[in-house]
C-alpha atoms as a PDB file:
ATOM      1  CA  UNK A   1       3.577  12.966  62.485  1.00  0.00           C
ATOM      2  CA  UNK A   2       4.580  15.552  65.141  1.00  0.00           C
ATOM      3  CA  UNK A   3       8.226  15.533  64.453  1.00  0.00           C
ATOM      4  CA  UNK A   4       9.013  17.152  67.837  1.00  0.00           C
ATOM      5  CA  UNK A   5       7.388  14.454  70.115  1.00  0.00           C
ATOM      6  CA  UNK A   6       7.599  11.568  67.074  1.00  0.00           C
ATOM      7  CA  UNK A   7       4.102  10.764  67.910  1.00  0.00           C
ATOM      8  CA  UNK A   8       1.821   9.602  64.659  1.00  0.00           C
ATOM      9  CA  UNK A   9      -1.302  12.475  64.463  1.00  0.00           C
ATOM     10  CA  UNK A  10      -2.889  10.157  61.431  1.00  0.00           C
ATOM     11  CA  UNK A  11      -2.585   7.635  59.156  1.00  0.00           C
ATOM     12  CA  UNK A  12      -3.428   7.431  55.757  1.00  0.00           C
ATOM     13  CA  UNK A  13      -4.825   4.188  54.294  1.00  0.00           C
ATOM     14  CA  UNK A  14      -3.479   2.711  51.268  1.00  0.00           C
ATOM     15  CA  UNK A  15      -5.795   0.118  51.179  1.00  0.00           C
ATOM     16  CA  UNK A  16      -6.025  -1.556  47.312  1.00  0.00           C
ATOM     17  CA  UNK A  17      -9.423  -1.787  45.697  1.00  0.00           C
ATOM     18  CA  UNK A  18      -8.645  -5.773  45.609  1.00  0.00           C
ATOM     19  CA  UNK A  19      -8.432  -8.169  48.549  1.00  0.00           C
ATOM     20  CA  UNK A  20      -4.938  -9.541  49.563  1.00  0.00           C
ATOM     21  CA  UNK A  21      -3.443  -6.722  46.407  1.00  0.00           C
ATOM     22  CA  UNK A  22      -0.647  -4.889  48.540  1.00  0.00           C
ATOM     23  CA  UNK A  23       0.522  -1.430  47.167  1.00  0.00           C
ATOM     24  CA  UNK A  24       4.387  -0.876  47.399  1.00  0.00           C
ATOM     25  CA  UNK A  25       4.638   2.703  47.468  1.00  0.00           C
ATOM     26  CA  UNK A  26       7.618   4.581  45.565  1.00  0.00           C
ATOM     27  CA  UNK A  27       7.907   7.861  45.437  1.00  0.00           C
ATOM     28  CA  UNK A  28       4.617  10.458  47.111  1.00  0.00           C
ATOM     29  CA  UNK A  29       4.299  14.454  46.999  1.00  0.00           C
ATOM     30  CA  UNK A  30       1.643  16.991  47.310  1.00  0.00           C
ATOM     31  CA  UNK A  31      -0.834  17.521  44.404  1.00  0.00           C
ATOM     32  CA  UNK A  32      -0.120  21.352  44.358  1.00  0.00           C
ATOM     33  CA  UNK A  33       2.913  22.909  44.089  1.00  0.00           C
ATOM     34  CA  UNK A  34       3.231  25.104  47.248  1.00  0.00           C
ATOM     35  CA  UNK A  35       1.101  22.951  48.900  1.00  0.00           C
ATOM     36  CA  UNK A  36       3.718  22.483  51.822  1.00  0.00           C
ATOM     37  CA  UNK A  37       3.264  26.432  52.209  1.00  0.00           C
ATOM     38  CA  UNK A  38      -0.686  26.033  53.211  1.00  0.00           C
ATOM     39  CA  UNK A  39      -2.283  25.436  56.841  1.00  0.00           C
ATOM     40  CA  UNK A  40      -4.817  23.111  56.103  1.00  0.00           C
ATOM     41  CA  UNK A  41      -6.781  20.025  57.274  1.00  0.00           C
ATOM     42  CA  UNK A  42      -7.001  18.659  53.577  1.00  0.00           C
ATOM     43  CA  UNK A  43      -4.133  16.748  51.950  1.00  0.00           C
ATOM     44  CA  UNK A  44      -4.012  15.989  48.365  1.00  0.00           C
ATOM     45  CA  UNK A  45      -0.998  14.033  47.201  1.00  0.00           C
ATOM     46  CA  UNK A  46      -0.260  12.074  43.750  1.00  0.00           C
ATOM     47  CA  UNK A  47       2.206   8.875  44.201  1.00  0.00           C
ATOM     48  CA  UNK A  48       3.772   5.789  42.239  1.00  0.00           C
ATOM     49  CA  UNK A  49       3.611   2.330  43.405  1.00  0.00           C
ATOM     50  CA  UNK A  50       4.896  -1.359  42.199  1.00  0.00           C
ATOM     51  CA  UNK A  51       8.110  -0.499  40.886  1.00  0.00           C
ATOM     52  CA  UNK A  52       6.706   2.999  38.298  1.00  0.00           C
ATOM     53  CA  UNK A  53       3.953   0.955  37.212  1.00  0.00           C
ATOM     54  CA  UNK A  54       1.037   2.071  39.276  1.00  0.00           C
ATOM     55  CA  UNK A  55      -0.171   5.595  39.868  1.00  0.00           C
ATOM     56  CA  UNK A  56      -2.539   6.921  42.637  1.00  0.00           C
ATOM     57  CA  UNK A  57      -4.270   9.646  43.923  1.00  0.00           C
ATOM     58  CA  UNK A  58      -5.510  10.689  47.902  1.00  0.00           C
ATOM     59  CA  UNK A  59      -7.246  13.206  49.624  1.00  0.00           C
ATOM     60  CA  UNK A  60      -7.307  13.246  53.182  1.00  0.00           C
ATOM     61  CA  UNK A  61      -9.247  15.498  55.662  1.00  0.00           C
ATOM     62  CA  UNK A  62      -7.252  15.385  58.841  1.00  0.00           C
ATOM     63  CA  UNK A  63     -10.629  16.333  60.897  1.00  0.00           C
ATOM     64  CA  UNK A  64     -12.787  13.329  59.976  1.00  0.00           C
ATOM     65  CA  UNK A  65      -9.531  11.175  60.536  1.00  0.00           C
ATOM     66  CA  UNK A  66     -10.340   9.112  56.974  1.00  0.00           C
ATOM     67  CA  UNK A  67      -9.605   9.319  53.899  1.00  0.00           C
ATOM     68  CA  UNK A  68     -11.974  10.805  52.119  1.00  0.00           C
ATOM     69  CA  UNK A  69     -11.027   9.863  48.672  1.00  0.00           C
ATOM     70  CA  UNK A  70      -8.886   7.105  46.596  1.00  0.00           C
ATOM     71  CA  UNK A  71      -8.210   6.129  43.372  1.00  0.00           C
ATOM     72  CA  UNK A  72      -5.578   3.759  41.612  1.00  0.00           C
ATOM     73  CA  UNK A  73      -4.626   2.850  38.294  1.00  0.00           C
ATOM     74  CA  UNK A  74      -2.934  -0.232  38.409  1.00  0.00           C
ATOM     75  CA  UNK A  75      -0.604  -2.017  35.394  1.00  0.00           C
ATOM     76  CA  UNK A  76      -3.254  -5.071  34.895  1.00  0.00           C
ATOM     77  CA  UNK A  77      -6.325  -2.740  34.707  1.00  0.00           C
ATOM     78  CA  UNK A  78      -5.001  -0.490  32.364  1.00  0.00           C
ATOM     79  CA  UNK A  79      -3.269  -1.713  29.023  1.00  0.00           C
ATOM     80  CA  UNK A  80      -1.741   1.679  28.630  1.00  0.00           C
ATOM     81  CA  UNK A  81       0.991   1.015  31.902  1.00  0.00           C
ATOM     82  CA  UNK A  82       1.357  -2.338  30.963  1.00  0.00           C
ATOM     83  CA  UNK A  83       4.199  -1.501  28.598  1.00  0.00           C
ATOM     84  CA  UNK A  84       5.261   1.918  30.193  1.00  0.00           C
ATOM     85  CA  UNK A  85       7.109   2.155  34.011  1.00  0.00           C
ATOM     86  CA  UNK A  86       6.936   5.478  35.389  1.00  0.00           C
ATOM     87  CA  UNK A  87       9.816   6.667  36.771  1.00  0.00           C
ATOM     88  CA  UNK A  88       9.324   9.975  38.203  1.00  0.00           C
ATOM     89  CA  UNK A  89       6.269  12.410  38.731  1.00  0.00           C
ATOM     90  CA  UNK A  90       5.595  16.247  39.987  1.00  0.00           C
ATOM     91  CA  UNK A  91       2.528  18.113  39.597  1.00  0.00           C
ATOM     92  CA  UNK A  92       1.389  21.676  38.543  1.00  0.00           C
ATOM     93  CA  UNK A  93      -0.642  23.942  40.908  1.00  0.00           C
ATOM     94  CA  UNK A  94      -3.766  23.315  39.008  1.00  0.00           C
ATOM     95  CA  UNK A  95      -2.908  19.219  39.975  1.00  0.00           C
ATOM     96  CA  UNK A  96      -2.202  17.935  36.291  1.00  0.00           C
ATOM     97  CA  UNK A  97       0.668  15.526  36.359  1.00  0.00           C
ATOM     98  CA  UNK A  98       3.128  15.140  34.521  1.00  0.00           C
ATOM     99  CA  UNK A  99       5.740  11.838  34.688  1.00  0.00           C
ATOM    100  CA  UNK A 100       8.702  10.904  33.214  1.00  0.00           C
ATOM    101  CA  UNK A 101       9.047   7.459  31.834  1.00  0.00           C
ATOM    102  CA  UNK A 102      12.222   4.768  31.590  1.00  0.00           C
ATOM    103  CA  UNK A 103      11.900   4.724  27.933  1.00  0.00           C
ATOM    104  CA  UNK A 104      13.158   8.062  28.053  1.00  0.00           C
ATOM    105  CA  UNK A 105       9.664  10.315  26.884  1.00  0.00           C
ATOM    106  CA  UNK A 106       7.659  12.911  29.097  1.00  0.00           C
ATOM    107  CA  UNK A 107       3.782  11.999  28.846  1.00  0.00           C
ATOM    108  CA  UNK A 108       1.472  14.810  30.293  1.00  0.00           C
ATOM    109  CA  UNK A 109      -1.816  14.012  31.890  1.00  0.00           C
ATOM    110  CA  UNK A 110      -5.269  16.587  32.464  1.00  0.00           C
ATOM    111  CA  UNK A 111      -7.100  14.559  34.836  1.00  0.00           C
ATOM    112  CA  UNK A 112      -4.945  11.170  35.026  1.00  0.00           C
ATOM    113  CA  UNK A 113      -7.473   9.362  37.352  1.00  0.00           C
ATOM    114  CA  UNK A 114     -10.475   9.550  34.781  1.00  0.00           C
ATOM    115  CA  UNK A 115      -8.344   8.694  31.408  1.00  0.00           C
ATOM    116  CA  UNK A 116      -4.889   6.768  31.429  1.00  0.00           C
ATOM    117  CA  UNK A 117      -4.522   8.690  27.907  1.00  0.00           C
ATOM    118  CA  UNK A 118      -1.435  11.020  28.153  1.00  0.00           C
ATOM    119  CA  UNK A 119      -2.561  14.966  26.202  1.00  0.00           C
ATOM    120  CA  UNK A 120       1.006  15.037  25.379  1.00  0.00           C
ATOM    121  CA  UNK A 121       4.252  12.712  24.907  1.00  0.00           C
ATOM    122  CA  UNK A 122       7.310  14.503  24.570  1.00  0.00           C
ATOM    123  CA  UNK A 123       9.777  11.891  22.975  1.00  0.00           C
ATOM    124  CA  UNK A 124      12.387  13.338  20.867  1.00  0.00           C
ATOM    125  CA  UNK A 125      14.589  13.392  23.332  1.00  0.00           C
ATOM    126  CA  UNK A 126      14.729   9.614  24.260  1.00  0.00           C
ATOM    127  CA  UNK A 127      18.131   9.545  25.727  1.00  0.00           C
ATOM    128  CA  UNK A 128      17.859   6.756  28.710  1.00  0.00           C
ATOM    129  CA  UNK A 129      15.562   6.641  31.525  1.00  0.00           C
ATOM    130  CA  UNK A 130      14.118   9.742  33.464  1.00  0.00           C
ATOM    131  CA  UNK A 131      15.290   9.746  36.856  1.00  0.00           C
ATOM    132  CA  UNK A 132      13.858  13.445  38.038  1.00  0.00           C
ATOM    133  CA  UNK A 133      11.557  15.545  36.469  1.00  0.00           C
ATOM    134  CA  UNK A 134       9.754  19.175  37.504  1.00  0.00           C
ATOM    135  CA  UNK A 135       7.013  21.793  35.984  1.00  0.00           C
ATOM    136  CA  UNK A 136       6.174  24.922  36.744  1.00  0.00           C
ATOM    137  CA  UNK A 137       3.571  25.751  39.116  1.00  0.00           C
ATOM    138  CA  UNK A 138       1.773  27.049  36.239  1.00  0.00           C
ATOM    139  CA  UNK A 139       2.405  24.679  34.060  1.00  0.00           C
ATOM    140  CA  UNK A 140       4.520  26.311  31.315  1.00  0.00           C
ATOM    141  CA  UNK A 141       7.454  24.896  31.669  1.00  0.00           C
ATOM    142  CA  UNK A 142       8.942  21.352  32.480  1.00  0.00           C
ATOM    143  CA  UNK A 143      12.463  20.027  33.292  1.00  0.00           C
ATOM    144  CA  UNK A 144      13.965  16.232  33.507  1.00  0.00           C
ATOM    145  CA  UNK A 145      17.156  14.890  33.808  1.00  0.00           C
ATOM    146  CA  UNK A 146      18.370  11.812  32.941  1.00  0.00           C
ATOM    147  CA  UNK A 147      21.486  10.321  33.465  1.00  0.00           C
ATOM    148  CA  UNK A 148      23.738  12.181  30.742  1.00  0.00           C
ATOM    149  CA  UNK A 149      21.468  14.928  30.309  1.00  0.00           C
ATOM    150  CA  UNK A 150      18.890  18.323  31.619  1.00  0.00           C
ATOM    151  CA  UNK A 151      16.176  18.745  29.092  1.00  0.00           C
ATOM    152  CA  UNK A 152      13.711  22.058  29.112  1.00  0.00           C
ATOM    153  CA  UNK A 153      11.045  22.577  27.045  1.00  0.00           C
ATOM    154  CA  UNK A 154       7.959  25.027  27.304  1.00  0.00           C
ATOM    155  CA  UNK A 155       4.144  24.182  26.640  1.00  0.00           C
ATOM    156  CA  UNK A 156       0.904  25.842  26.383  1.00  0.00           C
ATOM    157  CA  UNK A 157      -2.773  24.689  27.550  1.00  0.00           C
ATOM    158  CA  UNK A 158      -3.237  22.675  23.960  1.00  0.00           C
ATOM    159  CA  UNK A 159      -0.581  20.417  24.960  1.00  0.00           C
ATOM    160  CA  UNK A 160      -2.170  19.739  28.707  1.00  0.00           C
ATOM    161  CA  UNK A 161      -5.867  19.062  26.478  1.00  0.00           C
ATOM    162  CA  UNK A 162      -6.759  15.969  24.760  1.00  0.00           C
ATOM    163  CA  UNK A 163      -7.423  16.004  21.031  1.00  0.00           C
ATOM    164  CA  UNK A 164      -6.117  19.777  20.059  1.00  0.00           C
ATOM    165  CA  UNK A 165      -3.329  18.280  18.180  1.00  0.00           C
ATOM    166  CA  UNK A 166      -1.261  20.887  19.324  1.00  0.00           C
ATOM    167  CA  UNK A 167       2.456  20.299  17.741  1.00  0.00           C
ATOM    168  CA  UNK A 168       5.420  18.630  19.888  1.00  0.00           C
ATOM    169  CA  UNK A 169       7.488  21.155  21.842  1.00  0.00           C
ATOM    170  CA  UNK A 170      11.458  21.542  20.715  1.00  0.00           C
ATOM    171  CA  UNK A 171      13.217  20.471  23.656  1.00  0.00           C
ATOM    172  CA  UNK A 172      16.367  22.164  24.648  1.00  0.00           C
ATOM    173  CA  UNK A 173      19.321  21.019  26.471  1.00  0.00           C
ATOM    174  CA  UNK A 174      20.893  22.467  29.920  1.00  0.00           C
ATOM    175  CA  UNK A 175      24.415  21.265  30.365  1.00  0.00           C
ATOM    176  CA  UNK A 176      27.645  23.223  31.965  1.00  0.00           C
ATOM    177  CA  UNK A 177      30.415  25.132  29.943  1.00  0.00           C
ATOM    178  CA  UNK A 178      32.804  23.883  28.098  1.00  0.00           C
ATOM    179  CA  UNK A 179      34.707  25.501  29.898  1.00  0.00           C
ATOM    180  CA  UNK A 180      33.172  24.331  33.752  1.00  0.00           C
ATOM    181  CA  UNK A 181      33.183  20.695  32.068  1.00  0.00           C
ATOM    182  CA  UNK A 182      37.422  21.439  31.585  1.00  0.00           C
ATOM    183  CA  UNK A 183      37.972  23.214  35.300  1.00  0.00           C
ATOM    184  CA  UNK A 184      35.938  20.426  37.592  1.00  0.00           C
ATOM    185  CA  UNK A 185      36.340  17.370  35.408  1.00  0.00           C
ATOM    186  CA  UNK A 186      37.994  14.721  36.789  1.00  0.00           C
ATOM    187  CA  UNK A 187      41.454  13.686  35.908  1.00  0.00           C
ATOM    188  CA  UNK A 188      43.250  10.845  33.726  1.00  0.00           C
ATOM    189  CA  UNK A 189      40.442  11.413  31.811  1.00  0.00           C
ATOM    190  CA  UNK A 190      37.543   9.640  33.621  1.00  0.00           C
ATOM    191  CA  UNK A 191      34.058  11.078  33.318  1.00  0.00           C
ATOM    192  CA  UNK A 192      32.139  13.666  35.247  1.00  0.00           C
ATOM    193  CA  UNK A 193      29.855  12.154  37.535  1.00  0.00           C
ATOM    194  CA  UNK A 194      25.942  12.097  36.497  1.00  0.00           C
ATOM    195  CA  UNK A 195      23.102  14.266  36.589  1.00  0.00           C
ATOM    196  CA  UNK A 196      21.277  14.530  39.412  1.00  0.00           C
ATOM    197  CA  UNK A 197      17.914  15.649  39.985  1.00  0.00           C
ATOM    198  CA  UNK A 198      16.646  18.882  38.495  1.00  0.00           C
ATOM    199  CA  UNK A 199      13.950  21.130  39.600  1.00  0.00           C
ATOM    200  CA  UNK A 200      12.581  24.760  39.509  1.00  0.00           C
ATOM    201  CA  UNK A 201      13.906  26.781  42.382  1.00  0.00           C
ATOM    202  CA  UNK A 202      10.621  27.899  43.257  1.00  0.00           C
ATOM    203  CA  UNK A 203      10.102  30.662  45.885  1.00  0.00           C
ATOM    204  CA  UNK A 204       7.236  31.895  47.926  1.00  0.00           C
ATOM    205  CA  UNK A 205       6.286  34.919  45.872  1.00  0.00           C
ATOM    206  CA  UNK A 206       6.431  36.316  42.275  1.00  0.00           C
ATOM    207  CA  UNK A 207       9.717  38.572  41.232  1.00  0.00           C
ATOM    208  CA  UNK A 208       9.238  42.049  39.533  1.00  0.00           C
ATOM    209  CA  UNK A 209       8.779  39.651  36.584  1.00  0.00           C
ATOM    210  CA  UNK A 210       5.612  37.444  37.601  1.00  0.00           C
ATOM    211  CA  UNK A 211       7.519  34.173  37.999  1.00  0.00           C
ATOM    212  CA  UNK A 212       7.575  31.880  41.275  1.00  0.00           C
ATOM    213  CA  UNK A 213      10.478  30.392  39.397  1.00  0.00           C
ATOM    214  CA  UNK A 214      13.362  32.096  38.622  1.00  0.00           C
ATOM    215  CA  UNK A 215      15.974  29.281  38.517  1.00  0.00           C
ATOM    216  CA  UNK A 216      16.507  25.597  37.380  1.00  0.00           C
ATOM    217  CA  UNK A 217      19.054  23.872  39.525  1.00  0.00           C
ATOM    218  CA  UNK A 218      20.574  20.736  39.353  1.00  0.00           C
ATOM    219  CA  UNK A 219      23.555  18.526  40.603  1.00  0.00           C
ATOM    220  CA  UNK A 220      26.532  16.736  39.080  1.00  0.00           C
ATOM    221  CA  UNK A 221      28.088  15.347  41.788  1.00  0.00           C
ATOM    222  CA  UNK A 222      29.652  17.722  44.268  1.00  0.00           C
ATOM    223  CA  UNK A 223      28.707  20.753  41.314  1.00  0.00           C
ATOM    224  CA  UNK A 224      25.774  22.944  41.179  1.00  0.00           C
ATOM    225  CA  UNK A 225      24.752  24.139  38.206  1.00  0.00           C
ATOM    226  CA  UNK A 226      21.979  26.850  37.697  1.00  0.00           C
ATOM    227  CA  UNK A 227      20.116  28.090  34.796  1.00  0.00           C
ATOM    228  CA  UNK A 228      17.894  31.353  34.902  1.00  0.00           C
ATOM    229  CA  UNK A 229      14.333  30.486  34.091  1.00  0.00           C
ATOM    230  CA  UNK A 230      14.340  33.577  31.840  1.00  0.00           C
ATOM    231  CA  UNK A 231      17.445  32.674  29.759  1.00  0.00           C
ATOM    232  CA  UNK A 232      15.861  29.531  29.342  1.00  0.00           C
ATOM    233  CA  UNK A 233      12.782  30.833  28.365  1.00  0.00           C
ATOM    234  CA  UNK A 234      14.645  32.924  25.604  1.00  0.00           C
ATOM    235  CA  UNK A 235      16.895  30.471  24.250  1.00  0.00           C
ATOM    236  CA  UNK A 236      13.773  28.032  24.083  1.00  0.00           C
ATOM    237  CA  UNK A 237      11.892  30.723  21.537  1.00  0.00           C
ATOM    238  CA  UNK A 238      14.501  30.954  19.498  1.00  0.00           C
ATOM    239  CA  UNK A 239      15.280  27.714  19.149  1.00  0.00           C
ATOM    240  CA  UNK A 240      11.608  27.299  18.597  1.00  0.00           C
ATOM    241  CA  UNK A 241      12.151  29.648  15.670  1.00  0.00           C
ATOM    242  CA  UNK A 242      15.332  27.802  14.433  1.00  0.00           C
ATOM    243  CA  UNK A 243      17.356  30.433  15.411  1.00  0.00           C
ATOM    244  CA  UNK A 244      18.863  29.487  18.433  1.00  0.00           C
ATOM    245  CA  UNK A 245      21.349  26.749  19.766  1.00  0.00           C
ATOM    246  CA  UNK A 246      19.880  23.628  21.258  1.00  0.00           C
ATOM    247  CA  UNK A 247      21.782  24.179  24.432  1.00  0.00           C
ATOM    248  CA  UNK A 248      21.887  26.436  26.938  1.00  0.00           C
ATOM    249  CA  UNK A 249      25.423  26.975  29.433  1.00  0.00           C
ATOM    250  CA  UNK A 250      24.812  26.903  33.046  1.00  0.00           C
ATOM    251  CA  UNK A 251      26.662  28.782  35.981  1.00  0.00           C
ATOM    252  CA  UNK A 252      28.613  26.192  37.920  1.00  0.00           C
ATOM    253  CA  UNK A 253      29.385  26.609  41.833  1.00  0.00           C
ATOM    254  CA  UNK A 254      31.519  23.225  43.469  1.00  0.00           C
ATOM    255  CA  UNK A 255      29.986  22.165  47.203  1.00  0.00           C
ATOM    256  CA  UNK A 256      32.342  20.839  49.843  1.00  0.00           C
ATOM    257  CA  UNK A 257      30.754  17.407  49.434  1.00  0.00           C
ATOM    258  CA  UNK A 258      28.879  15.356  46.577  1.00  0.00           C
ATOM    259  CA  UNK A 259      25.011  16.671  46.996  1.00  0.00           C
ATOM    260  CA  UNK A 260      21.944  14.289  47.600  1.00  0.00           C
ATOM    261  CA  UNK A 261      19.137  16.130  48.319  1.00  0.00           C
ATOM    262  CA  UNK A 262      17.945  19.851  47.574  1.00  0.00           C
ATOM    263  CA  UNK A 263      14.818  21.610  48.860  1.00  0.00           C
ATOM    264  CA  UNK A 264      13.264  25.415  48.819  1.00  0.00           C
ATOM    265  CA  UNK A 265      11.861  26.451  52.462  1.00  0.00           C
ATOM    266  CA  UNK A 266      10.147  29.736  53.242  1.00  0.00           C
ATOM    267  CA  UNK A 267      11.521  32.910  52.980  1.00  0.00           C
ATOM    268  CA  UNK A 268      13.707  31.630  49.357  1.00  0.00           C
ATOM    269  CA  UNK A 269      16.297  29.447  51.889  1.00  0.00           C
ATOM    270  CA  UNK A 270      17.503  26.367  50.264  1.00  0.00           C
ATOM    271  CA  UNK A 271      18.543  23.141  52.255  1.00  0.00           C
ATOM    272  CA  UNK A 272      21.037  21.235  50.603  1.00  0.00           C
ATOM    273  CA  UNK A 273      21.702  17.837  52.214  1.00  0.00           C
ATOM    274  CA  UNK A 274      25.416  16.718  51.601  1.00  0.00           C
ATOM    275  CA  UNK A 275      27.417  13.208  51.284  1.00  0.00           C
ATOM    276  CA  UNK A 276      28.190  12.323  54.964  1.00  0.00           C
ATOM    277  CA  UNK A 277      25.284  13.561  56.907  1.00  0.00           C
ATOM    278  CA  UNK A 278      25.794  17.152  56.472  1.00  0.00           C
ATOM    279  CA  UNK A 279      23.016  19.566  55.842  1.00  0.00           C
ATOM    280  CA  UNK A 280      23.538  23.224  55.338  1.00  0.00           C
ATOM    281  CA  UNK A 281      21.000  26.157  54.551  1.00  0.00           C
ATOM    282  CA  UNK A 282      21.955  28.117  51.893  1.00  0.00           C
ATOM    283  CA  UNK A 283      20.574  32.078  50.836  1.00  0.00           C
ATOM    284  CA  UNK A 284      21.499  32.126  47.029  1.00  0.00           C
END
């Protein structure tokens, strides 16, 4: 669409491989991280449909006008989503996916659209449905939040390949200070509100380091809370090792208004969309 004259450029068919089968679409975002970053003609994009229990993938070339590709794996045509509902999805740079489920597991997926066989379930952490969940571009390192809680954990190509039996990764919590949890908690003793969504601040270059990602931010409510990617990294090994705590504090900054929506733009800006309409542009 061109969002300055609201005129529609193309359209992208979402036409089902059965007659009279309509797809509700839930939830769609670019196969690649960065790809919003790219001029191109080509868009690749991964999506759920009917309610988490369909998955499908596009390609589009804007120049023939078509679509030039389209695949779907439907809940009656594979017995492996009849008894899980995706929830949420996001996808590394290389375009394996990765999607959070409502029984509470991370399943990770090579190439999705020839094998509905996850490489990897992450389940030891079953604590309620996934309602966000994030990896690195590279695909190193993943983050979900459900309701009560931020998970992290780290993987490593074996868990992205089928049949390498590569071991389960610990899984290590993100959660605010005891201390936070005591200064912005509500009173008369009611609960803090609930996780938001979480996600890898990701920026538009590599630090002195080699990461795109240098944070994890999520929201609680009117509170952001931040994690460096390193510290995260660190307390991961060494809980790894059975070293290390199986949580890691967060910084915690309050907003003027509860937070729904957050977003990285060019140039490391973030847009934070607030409770009553308000949208602000943030350099943090």
């Amino acid at each position: 669409m061109d969002t300055e004259t609201g005129a529609t450029k193309s359209e992208l068919s979402l036409r089902r491989q059965r007659a009279n089968w309509n797809l509700k679409v839930d939830s769609i975002t670019p196969q690649q991280k960065f790809e919003q970053y790219r001029q191109t003609n080509e868009y690749q994009m991964f999506g759920l449909g009917d309610g988490g229990q369909t998955v499908f993938a596009m390609s589009h070339d804007a120049r023939a006008g078509e679509n030039v590709e389209q695949y779907v794996i439907s809940a009656d045509s594979s017995r492996k989503y009849k008894s899980y509902t995706f929830s949420a999805h996001a996808q590394t740079k290389g375009g394996y996916l990765v999607l959070g489920r409502t029984d509470g597991a991370v399943a990770l997926y090579d190439y999705i659209m020839q094998s509905e066989n996850a490489s990897c379930v992450i389940d030891s952490h079953k604590v309620g449905a996934v309602t966000s969940v994030d990896v690195a571009a590279d695909g190193t390192m993943i983050v979900w939040t459900t309701a009560e809680f931020v998970l992290f954990t780290c993987v490593n190509s074996g868990h992205w390949a089928k049949g390498t039996n590569e071991p389960k990764p610990v899984v290590l919590r993100l959660r605010m200070s005891e201390a936070d949890e005591a200064k912005y908690g509500p009173d008369d003793g009611e609960e803090l509100a609930l996780w938001g969504s979480s996600k890898f601040d990701a920026t538009t270059h590599r630090d002195e380091h080699g990461l795109y990602e240098r944070e994890i931010i999520s929201y609680r409510g009117r509170l952001q809370v931040r994690w460096s990617v390193r510290d995260a990294r660190s307390a991961w090994e060494a809980l790894s090792e059975g070293e290390g705590a199986a949580s890691l504090d967060g910084a915690t900054t309050e907003m003027s208004a509860r937070v729904n929506r957050h977003m990285t733009v060019g140039n490391d800006k973030d847009i934070v969309a607030l409770e009553g309409e308000i949208v602000r542009a943030l350099h943090i």
